[in-house]
ModelCIF file with pLDDT and N, C-alpha, C, O atoms, coordinates in Angstrom:
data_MODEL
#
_entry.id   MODEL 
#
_entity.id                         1 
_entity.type                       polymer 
_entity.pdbx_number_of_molecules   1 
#
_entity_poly.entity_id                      1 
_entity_poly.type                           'polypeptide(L)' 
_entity_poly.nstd_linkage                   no 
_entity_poly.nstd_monomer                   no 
_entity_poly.pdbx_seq_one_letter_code       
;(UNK)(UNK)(UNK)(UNK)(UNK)(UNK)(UNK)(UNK)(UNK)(UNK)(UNK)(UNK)(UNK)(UNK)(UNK)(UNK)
(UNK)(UNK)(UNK)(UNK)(UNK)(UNK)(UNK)(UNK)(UNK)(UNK)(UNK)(UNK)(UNK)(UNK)(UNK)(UNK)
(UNK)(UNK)(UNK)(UNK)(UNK)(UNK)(UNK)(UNK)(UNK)(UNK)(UNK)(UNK)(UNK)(UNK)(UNK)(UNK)
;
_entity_poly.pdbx_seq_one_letter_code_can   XXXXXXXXXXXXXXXXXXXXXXXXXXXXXXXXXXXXXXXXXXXXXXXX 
_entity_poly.pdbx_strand_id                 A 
#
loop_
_entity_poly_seq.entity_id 
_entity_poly_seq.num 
_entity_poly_seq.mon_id 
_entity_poly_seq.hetero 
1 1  UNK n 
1 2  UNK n 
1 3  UNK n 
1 4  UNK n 
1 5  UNK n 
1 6  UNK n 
1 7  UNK n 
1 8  UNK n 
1 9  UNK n 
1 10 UNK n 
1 11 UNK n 
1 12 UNK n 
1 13 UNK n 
1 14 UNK n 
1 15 UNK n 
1 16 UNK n 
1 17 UNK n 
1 18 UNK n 
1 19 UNK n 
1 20 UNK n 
1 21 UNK n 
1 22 UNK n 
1 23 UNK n 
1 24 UNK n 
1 25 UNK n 
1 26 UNK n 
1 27 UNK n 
1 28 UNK n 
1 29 UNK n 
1 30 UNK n 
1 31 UNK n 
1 32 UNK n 
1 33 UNK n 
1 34 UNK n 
1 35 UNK n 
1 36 UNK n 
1 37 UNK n 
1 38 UNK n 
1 39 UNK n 
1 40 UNK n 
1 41 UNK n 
1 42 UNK n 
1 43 UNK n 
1 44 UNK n 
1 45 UNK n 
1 46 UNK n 
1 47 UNK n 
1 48 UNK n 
#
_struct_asym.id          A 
_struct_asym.entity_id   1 
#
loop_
_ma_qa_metric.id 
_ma_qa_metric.mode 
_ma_qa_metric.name 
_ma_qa_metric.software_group_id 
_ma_qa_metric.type 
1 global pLDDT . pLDDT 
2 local  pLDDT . pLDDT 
#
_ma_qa_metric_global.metric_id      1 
_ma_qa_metric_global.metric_value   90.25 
_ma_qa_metric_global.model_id       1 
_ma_qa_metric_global.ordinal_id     1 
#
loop_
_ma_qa_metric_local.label_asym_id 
_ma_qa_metric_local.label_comp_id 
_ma_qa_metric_local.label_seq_id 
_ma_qa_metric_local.metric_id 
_ma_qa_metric_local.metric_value 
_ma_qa_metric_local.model_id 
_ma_qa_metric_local.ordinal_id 
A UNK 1  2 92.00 1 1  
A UNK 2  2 93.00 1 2  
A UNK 3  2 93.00 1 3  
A UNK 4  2 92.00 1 4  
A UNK 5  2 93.00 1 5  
A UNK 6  2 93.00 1 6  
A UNK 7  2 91.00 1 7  
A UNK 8  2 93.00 1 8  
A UNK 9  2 94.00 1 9  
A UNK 10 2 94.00 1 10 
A UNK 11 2 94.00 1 11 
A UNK 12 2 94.00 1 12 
A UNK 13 2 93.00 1 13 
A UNK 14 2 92.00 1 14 
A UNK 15 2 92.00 1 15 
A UNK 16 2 90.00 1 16 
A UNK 17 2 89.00 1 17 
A UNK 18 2 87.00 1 18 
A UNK 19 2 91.00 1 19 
A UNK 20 2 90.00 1 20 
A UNK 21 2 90.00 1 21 
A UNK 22 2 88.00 1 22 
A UNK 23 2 88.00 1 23 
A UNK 24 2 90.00 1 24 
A UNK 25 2 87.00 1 25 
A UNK 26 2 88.00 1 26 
A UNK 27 2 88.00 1 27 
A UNK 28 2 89.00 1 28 
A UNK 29 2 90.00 1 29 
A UNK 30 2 89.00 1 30 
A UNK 31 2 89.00 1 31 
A UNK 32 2 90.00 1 32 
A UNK 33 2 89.00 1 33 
A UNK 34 2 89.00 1 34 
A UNK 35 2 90.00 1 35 
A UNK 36 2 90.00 1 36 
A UNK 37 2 89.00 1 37 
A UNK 38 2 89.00 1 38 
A UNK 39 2 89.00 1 39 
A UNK 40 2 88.00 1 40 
A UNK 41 2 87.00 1 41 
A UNK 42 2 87.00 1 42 
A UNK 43 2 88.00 1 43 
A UNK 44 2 89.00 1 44 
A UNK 45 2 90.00 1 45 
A UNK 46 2 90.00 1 46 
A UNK 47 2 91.00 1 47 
A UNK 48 2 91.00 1 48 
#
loop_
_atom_site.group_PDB 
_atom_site.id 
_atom_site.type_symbol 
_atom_site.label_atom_id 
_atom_site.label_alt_id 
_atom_site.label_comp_id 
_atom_site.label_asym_id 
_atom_site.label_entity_id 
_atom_site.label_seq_id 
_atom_site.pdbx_PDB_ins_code 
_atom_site.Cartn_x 
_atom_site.Cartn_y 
_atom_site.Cartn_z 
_atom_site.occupancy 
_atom_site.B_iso_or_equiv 
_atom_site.pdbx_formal_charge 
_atom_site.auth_seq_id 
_atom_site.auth_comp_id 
_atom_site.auth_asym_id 
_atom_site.auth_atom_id 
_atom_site.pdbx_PDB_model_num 
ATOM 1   N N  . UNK A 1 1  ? 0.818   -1.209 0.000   1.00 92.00 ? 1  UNK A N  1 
ATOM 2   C CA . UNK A 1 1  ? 0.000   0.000  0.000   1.00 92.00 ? 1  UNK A CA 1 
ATOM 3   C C  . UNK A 1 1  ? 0.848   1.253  0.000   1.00 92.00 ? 1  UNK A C  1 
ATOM 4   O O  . UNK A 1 1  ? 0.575   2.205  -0.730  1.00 92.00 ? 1  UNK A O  1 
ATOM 5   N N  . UNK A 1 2  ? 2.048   1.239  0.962   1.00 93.00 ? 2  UNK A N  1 
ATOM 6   C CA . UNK A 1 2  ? 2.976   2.459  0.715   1.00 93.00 ? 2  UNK A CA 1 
ATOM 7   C C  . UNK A 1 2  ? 3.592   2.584  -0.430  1.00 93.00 ? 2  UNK A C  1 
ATOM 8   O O  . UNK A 1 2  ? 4.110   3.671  -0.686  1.00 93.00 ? 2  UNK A O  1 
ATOM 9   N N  . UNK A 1 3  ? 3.667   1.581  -1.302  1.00 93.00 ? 3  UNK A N  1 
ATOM 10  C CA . UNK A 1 3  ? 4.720   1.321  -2.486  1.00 93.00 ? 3  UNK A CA 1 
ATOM 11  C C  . UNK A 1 3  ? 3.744   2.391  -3.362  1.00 93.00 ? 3  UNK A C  1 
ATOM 12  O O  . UNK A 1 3  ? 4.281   3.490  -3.500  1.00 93.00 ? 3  UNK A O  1 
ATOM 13  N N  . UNK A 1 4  ? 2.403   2.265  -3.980  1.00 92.00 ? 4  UNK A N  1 
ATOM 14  C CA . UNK A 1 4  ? 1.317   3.061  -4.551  1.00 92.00 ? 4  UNK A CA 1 
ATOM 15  C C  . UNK A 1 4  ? 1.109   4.089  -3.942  1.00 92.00 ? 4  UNK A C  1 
ATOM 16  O O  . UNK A 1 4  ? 0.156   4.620  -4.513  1.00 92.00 ? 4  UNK A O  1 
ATOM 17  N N  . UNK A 1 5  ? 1.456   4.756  -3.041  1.00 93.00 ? 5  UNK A N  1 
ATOM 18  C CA . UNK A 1 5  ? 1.328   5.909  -2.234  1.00 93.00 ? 5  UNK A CA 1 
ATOM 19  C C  . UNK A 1 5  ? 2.890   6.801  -2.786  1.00 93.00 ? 5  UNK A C  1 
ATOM 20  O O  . UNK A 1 5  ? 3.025   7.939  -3.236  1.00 93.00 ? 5  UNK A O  1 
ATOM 21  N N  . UNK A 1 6  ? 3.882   5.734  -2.517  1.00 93.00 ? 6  UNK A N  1 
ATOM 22  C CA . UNK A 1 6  ? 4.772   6.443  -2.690  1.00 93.00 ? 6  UNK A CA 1 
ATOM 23  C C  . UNK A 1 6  ? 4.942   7.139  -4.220  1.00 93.00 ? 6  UNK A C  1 
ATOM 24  O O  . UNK A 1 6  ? 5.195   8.323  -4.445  1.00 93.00 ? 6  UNK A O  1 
ATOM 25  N N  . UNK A 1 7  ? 4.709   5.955  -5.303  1.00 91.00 ? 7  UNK A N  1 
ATOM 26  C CA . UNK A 1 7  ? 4.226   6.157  -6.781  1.00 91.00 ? 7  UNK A CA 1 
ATOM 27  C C  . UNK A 1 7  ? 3.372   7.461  -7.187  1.00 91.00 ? 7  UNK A C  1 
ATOM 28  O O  . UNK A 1 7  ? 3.500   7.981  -8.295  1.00 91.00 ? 7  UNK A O  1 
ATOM 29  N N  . UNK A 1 8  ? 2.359   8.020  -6.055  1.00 93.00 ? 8  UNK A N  1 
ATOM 30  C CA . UNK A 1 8  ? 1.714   8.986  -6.332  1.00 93.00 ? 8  UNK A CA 1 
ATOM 31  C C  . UNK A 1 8  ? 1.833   10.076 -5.364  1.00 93.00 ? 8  UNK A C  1 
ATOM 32  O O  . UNK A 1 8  ? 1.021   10.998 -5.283  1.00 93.00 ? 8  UNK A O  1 
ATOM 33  N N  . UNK A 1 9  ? 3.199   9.898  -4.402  1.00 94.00 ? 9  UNK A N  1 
ATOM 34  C CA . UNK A 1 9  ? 3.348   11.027 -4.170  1.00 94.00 ? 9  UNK A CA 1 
ATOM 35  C C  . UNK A 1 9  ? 4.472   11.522 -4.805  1.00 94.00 ? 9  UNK A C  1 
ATOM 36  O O  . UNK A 1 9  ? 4.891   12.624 -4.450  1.00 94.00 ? 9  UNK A O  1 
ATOM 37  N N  . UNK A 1 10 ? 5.217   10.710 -5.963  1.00 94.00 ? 10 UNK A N  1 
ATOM 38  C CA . UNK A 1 10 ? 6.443   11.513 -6.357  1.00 94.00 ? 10 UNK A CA 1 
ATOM 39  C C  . UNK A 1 10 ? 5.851   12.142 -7.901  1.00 94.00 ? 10 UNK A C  1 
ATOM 40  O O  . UNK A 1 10 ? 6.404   13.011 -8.575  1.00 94.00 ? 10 UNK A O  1 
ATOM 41  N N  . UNK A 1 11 ? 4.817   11.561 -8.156  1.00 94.00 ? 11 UNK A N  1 
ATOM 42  C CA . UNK A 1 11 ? 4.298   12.274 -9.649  1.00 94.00 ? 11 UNK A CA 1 
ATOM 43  C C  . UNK A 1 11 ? 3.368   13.813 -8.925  1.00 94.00 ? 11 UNK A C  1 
ATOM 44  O O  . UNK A 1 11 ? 3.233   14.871 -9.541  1.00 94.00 ? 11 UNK A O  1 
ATOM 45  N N  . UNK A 1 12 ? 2.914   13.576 -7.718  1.00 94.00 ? 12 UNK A N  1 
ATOM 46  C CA . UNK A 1 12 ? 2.269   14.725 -7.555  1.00 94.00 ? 12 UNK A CA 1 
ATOM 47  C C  . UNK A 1 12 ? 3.213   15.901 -6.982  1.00 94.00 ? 12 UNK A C  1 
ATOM 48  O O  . UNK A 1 12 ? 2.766   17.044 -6.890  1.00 94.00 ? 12 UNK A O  1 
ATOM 49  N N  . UNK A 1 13 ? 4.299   15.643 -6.669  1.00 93.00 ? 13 UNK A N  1 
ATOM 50  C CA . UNK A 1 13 ? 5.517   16.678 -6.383  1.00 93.00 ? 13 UNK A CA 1 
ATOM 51  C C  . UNK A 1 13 ? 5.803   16.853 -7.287  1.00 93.00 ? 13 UNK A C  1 
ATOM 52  O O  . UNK A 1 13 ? 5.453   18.007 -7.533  1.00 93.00 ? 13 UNK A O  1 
ATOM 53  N N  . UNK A 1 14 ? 6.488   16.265 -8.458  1.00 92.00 ? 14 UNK A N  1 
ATOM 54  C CA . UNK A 1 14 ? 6.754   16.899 -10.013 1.00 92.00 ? 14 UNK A CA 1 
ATOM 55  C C  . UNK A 1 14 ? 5.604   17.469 -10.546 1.00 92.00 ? 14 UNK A C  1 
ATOM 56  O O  . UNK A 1 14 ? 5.864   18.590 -10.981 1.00 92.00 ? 14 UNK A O  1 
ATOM 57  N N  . UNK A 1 15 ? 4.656   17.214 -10.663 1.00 92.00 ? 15 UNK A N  1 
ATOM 58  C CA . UNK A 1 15 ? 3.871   17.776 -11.088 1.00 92.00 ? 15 UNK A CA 1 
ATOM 59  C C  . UNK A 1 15 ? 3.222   19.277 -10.811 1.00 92.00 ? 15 UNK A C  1 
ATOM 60  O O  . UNK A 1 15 ? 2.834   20.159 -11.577 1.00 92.00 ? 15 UNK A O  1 
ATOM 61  N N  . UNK A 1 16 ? 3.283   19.159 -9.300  1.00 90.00 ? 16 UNK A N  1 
ATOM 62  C CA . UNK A 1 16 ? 3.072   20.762 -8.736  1.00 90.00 ? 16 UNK A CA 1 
ATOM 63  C C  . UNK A 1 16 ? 4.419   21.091 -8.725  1.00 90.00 ? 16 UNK A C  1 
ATOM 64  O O  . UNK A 1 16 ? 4.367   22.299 -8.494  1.00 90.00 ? 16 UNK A O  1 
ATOM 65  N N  . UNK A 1 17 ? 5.431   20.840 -8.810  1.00 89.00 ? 17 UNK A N  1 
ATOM 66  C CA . UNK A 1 17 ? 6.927   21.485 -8.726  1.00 89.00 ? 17 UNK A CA 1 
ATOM 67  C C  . UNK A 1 17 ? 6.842   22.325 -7.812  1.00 89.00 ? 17 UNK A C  1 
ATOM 68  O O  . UNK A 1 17 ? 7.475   23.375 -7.925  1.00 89.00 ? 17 UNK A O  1 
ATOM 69  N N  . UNK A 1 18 ? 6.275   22.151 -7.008  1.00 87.00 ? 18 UNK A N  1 
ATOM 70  C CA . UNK A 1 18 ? 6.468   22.378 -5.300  1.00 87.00 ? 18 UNK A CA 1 
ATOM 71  C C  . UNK A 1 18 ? 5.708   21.944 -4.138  1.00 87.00 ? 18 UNK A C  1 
ATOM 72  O O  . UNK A 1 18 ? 4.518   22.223 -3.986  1.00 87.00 ? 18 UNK A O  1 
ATOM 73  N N  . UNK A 1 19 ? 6.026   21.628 -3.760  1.00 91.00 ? 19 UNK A N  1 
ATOM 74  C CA . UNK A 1 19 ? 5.490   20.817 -2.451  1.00 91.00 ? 19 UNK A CA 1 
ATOM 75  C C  . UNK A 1 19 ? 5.898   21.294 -1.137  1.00 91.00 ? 19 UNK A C  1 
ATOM 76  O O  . UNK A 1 19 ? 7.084   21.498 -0.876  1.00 91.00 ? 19 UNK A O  1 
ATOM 77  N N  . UNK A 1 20 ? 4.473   21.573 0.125   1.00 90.00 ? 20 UNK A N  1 
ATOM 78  C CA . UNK A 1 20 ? 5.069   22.186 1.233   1.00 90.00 ? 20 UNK A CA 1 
ATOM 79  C C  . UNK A 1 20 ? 4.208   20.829 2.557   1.00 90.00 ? 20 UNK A C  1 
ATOM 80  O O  . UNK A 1 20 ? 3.409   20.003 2.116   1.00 90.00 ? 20 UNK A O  1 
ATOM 81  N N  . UNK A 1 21 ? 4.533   20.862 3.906   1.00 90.00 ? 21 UNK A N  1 
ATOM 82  C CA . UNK A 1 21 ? 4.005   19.941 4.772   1.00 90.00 ? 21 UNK A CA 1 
ATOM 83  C C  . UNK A 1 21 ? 2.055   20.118 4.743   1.00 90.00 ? 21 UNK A C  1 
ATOM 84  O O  . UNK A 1 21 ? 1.321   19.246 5.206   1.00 90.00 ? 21 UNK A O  1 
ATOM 85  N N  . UNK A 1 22 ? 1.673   21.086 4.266   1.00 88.00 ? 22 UNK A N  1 
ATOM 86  C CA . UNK A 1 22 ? 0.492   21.156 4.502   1.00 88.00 ? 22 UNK A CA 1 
ATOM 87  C C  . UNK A 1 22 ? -0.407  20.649 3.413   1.00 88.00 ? 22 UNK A C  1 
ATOM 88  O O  . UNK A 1 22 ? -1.634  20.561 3.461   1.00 88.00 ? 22 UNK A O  1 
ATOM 89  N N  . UNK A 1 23 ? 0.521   20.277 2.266   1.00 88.00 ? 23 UNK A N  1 
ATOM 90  C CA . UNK A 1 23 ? -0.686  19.239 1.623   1.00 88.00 ? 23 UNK A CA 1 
ATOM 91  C C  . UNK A 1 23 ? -0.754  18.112 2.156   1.00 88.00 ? 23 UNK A C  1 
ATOM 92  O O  . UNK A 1 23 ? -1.456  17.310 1.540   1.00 88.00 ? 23 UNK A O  1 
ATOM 93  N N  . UNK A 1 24 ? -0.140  17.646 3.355   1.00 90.00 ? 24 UNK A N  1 
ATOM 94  C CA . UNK A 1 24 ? 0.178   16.175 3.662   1.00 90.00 ? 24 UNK A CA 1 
ATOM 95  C C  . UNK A 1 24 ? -0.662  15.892 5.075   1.00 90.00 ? 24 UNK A C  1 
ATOM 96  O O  . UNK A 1 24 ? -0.251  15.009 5.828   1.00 90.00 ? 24 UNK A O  1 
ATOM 97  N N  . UNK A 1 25 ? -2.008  16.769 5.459   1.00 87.00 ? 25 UNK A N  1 
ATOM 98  C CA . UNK A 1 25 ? -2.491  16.768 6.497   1.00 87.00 ? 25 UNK A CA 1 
ATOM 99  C C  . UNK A 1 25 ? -3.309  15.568 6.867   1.00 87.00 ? 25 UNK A C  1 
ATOM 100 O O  . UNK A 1 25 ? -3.566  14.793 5.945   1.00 87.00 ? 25 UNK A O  1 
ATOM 101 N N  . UNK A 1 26 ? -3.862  15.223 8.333   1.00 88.00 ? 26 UNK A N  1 
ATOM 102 C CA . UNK A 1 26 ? -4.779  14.684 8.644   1.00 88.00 ? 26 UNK A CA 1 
ATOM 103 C C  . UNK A 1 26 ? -6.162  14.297 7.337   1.00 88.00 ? 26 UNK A C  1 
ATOM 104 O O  . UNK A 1 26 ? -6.349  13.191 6.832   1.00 88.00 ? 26 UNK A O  1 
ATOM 105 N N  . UNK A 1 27 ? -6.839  15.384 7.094   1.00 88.00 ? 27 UNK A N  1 
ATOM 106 C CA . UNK A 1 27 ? -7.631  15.285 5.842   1.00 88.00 ? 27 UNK A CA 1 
ATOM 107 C C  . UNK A 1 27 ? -7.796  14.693 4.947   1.00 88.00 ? 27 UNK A C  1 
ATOM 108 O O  . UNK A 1 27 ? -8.842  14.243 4.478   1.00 88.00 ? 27 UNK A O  1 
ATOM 109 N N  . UNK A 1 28 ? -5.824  14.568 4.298   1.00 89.00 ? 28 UNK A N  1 
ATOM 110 C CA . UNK A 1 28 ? -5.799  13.693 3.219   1.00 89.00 ? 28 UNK A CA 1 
ATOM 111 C C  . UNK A 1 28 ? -6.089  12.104 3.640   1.00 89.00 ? 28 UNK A C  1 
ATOM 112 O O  . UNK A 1 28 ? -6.360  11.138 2.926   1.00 89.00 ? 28 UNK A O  1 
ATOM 113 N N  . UNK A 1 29 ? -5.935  12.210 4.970   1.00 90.00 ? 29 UNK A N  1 
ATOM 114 C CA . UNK A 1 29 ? -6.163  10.677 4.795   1.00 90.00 ? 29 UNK A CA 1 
ATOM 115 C C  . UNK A 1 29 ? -7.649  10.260 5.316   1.00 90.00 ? 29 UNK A C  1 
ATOM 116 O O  . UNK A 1 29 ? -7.720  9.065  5.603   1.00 90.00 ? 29 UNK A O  1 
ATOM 117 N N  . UNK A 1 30 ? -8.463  10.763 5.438   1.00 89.00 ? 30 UNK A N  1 
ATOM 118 C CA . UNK A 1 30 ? -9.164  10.709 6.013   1.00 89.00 ? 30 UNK A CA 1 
ATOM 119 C C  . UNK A 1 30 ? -10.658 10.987 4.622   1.00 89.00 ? 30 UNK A C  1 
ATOM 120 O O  . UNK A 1 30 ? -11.778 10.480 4.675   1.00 89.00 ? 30 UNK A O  1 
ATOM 121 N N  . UNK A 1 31 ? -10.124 11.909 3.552   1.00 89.00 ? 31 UNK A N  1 
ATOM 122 C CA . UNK A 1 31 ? -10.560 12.221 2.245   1.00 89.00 ? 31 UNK A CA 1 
ATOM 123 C C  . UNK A 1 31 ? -10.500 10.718 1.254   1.00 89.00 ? 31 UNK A C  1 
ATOM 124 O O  . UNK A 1 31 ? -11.380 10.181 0.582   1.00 89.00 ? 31 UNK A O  1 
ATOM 125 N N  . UNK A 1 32 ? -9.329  10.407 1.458   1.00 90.00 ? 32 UNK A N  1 
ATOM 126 C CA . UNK A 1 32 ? -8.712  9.059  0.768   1.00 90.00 ? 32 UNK A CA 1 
ATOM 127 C C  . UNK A 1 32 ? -9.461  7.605  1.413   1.00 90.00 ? 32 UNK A C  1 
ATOM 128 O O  . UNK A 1 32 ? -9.591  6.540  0.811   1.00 90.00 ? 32 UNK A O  1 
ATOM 129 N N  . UNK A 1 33 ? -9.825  7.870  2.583   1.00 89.00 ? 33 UNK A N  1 
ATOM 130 C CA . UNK A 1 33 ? -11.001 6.848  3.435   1.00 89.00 ? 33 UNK A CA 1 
ATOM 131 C C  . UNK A 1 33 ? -11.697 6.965  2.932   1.00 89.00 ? 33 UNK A C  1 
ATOM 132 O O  . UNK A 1 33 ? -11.959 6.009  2.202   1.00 89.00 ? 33 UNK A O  1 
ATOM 133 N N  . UNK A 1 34 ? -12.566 8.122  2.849   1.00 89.00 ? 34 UNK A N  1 
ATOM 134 C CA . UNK A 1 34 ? -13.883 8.225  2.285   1.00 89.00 ? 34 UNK A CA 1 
ATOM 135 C C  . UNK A 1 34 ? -14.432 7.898  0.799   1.00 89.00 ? 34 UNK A C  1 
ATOM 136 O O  . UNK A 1 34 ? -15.624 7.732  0.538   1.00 89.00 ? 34 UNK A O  1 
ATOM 137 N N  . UNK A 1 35 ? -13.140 7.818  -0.334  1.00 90.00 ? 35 UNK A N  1 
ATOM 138 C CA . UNK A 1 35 ? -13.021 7.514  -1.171  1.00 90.00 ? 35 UNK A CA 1 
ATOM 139 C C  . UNK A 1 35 ? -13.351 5.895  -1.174  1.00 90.00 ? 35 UNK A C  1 
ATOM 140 O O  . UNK A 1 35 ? -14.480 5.502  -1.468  1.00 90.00 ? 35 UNK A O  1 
ATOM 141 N N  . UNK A 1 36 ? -12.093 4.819  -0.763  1.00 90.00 ? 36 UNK A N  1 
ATOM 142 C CA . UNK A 1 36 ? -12.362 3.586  -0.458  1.00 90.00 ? 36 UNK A CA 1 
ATOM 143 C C  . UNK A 1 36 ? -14.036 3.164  0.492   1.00 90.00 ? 36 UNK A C  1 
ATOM 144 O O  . UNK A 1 36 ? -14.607 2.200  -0.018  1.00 90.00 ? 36 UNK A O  1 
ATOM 145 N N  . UNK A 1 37 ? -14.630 3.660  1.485   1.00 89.00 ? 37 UNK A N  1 
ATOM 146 C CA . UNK A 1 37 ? -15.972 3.586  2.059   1.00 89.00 ? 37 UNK A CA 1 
ATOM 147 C C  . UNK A 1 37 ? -16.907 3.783  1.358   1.00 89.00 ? 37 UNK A C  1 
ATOM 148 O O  . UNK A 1 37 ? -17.667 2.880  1.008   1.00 89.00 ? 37 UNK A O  1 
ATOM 149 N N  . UNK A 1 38 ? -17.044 5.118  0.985   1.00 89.00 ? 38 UNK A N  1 
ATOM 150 C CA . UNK A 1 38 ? -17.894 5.087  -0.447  1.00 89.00 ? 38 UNK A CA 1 
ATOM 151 C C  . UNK A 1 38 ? -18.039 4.464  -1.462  1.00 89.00 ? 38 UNK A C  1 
ATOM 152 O O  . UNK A 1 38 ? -19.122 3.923  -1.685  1.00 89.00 ? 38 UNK A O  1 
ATOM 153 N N  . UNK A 1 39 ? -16.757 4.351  -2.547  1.00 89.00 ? 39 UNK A N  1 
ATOM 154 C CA . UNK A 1 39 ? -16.722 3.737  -3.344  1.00 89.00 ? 39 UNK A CA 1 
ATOM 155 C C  . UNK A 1 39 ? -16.959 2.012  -3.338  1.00 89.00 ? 39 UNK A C  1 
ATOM 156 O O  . UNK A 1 39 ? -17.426 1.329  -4.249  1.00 89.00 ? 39 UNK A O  1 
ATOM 157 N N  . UNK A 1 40 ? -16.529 1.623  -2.155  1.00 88.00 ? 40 UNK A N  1 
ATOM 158 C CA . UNK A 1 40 ? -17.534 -0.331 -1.477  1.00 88.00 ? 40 UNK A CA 1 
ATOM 159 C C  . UNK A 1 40 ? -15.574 -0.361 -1.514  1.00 88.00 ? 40 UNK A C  1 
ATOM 160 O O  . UNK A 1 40 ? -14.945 -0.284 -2.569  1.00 88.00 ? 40 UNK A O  1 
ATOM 161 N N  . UNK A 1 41 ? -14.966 -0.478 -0.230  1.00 87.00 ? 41 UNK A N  1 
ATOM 162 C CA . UNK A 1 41 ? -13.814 -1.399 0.119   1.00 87.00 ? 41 UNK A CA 1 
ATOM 163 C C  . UNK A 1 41 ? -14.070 -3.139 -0.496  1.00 87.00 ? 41 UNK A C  1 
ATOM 164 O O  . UNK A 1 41 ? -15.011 -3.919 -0.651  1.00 87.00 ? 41 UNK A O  1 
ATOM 165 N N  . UNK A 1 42 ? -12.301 -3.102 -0.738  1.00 87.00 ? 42 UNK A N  1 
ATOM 166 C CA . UNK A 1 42 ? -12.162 -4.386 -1.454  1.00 87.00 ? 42 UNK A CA 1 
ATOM 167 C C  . UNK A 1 42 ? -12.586 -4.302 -2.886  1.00 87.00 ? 42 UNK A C  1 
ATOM 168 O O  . UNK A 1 42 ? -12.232 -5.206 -3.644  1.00 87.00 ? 42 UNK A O  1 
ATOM 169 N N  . UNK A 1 43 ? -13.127 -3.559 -3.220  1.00 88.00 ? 43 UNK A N  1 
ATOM 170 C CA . UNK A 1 43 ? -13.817 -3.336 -5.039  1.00 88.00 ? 43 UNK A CA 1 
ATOM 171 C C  . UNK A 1 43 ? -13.249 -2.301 -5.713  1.00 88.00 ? 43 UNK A C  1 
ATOM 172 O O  . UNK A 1 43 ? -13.341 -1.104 -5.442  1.00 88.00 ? 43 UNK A O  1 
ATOM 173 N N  . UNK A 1 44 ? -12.668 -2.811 -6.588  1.00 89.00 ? 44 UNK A N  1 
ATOM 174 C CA . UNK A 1 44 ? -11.631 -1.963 -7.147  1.00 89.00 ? 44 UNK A CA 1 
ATOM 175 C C  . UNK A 1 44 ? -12.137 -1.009 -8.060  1.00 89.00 ? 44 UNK A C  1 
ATOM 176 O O  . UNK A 1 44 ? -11.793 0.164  -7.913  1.00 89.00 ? 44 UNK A O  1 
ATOM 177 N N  . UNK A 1 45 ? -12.969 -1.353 -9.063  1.00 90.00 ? 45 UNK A N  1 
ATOM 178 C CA . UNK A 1 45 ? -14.312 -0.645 -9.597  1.00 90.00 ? 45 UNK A CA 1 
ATOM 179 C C  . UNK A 1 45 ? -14.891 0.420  -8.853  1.00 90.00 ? 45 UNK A C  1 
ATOM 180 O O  . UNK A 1 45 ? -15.103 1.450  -9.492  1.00 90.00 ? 45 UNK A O  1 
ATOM 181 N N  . UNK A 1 46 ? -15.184 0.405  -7.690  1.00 90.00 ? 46 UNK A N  1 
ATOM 182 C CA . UNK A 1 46 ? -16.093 1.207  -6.446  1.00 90.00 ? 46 UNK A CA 1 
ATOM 183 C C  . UNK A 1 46 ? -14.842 1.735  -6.219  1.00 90.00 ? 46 UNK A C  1 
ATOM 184 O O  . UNK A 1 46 ? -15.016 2.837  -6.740  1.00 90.00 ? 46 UNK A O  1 
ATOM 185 N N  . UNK A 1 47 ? -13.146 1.756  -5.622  1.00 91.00 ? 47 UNK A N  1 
ATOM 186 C CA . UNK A 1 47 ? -12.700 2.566  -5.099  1.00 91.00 ? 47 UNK A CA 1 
ATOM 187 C C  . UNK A 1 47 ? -12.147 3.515  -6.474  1.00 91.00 ? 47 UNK A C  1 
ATOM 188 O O  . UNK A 1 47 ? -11.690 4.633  -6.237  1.00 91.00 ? 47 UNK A O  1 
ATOM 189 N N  . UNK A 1 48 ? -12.182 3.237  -7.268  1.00 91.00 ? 48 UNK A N  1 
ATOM 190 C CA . UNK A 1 48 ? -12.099 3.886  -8.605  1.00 91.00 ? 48 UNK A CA 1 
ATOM 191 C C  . UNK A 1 48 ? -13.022 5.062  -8.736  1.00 91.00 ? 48 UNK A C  1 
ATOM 192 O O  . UNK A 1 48 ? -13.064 5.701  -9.787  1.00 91.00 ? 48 UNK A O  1 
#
């Protein structure tokens, strides 16, 4: 799971070509839950 995390946090630093600690808050992970809950955990389709 960190390996795909890590994958999309180094395209989203190049991509904004700057990066500071506060995109990396509580929220995001908690935004990124709600994504997988909503979308039906375990279903890759649904967390899509």
């Amino acid at each position: 799971g960190a390996t795909f995390s890590g994958f999309a946090g180094s395209i989203f630093a190049a991509k904004l070509q700057a990066i500071t600690p506060g995109a990396f808050e509580f929220n995001v992970s908690i935004m990124l839950l709600c994504m997988v809950i909503i979308g039906g955990m375990g279903s890759i389709p649904g967390v899509i």
